[in-house]
Protein backbone atom coordinates (compact mmCIF):
# COMPACT_ATOMS: atom_id res chain seq x y z
CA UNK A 1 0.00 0.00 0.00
CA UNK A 2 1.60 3.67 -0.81
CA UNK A 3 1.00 6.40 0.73
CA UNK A 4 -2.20 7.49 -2.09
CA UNK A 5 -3.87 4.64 -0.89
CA UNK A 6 -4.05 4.92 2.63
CA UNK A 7 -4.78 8.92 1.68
CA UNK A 8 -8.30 7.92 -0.13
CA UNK A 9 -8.87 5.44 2.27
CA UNK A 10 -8.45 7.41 5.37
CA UNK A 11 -9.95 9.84 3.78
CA UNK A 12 -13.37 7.62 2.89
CA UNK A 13 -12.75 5.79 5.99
CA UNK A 14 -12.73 8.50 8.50
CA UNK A 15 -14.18 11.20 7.13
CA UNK A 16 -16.88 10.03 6.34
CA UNK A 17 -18.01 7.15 7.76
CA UNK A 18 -17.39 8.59 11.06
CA UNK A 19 -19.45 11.27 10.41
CA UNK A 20 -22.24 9.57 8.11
CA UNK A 21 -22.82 6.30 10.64
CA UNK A 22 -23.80 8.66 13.75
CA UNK A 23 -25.73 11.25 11.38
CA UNK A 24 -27.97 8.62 10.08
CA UNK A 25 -28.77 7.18 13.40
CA UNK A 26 -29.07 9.93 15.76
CA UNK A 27 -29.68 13.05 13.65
CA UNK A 28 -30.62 12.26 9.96
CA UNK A 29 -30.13 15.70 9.24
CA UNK A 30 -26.95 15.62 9.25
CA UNK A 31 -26.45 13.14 6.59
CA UNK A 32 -24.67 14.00 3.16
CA UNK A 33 -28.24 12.75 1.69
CA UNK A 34 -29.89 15.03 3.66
CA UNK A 35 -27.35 17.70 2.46
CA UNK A 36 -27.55 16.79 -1.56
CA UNK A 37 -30.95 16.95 -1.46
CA UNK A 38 -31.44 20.49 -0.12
CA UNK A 39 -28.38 21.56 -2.26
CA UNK A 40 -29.76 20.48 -5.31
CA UNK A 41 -33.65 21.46 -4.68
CA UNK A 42 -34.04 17.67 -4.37
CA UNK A 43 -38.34 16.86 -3.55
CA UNK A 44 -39.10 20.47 -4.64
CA UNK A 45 -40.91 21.40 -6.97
CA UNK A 46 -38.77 21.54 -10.42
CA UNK A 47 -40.25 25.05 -11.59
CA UNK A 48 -39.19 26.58 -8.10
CA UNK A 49 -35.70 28.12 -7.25
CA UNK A 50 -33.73 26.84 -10.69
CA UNK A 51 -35.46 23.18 -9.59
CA UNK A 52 -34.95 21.83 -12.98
CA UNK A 53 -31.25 23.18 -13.88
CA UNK A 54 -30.04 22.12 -10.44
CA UNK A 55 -31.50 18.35 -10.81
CA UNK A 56 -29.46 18.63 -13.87
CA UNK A 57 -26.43 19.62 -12.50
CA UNK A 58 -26.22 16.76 -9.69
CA UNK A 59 -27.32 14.32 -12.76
CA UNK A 60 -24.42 15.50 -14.88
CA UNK A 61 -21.84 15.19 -12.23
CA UNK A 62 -23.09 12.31 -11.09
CA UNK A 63 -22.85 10.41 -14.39
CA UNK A 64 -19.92 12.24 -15.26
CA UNK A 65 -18.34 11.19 -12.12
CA UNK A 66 -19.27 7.30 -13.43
CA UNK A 67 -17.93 7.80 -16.52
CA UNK A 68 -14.68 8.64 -15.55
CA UNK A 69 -14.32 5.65 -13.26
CA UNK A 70 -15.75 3.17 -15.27
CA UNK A 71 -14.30 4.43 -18.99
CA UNK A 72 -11.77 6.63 -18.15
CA UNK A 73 -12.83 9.37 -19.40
CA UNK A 74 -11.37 12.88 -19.08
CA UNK A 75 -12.00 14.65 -15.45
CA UNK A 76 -13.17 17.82 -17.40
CA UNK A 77 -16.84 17.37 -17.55
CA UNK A 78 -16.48 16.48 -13.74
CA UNK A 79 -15.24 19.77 -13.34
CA UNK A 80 -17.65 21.85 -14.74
CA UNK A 81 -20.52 20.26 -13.28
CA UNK A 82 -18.67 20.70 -10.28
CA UNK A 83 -18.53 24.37 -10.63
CA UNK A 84 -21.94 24.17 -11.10
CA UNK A 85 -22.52 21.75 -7.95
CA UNK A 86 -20.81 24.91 -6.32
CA UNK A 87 -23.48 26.99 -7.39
CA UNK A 88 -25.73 25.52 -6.62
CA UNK A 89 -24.43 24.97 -3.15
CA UNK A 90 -24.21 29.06 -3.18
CA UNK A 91 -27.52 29.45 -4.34
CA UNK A 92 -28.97 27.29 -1.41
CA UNK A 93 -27.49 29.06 1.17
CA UNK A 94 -27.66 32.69 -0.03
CA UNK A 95 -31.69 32.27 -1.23
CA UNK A 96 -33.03 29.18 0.77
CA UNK A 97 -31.21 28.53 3.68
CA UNK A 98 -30.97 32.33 4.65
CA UNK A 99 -34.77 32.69 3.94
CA UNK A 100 -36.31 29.96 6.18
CA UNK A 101 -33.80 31.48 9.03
CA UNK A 102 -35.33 34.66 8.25
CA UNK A 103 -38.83 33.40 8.34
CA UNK A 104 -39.45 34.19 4.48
């Protein structure tokens, strides 16, 4: 094992498990699920708040994010859907997030 290995797996390992396994039991909230799906308007409806465009975004880096492992293809697509993941994070937190703490 070099050291890239136990990198990723550390990384997967104790990152996130640690922090997933105790989410999902105690305060599903927390969980990167829980997370995704508020990011990316996830169970709204699709004409509110850029609905449709963000589903599309999380699709596209999802699949892109496939296709690179399983093809090896380039990383480029992953990286612009992962500006627009960004986004769309931003966009959560500066119009929806901020909202139902201010009672809009």
């Amino acid at each position: 094992m070099d050291f890239g290995d136990v990198y990723w797996l550390t990384f997967v390992g104790l990152l996130f498990l640690i922090m997933e396994i105790p989410s999902a039991i105690w305060r599903p909230r927390w969980t990167l699920s829980h997370h995704i799906w508020a990011w990316f308007a996830i169970g709204k409806p699709p004409g509110m708040n850029w609905g449709w465009f963000r589903w599309l975004i999380l699709a596209g880096l999802t699949l892109s994010t496939t296709a690179h492992f399983l093809f090896l293809t380039s990383a480029i697509p992953i990286i612009v859907f992962g500006v627009g993941a960004a986004w769309s994070i931003y966009y959560y937190y500066r119009y929806e997030h901020g909202a139902e703490k201010l009672g809009r």
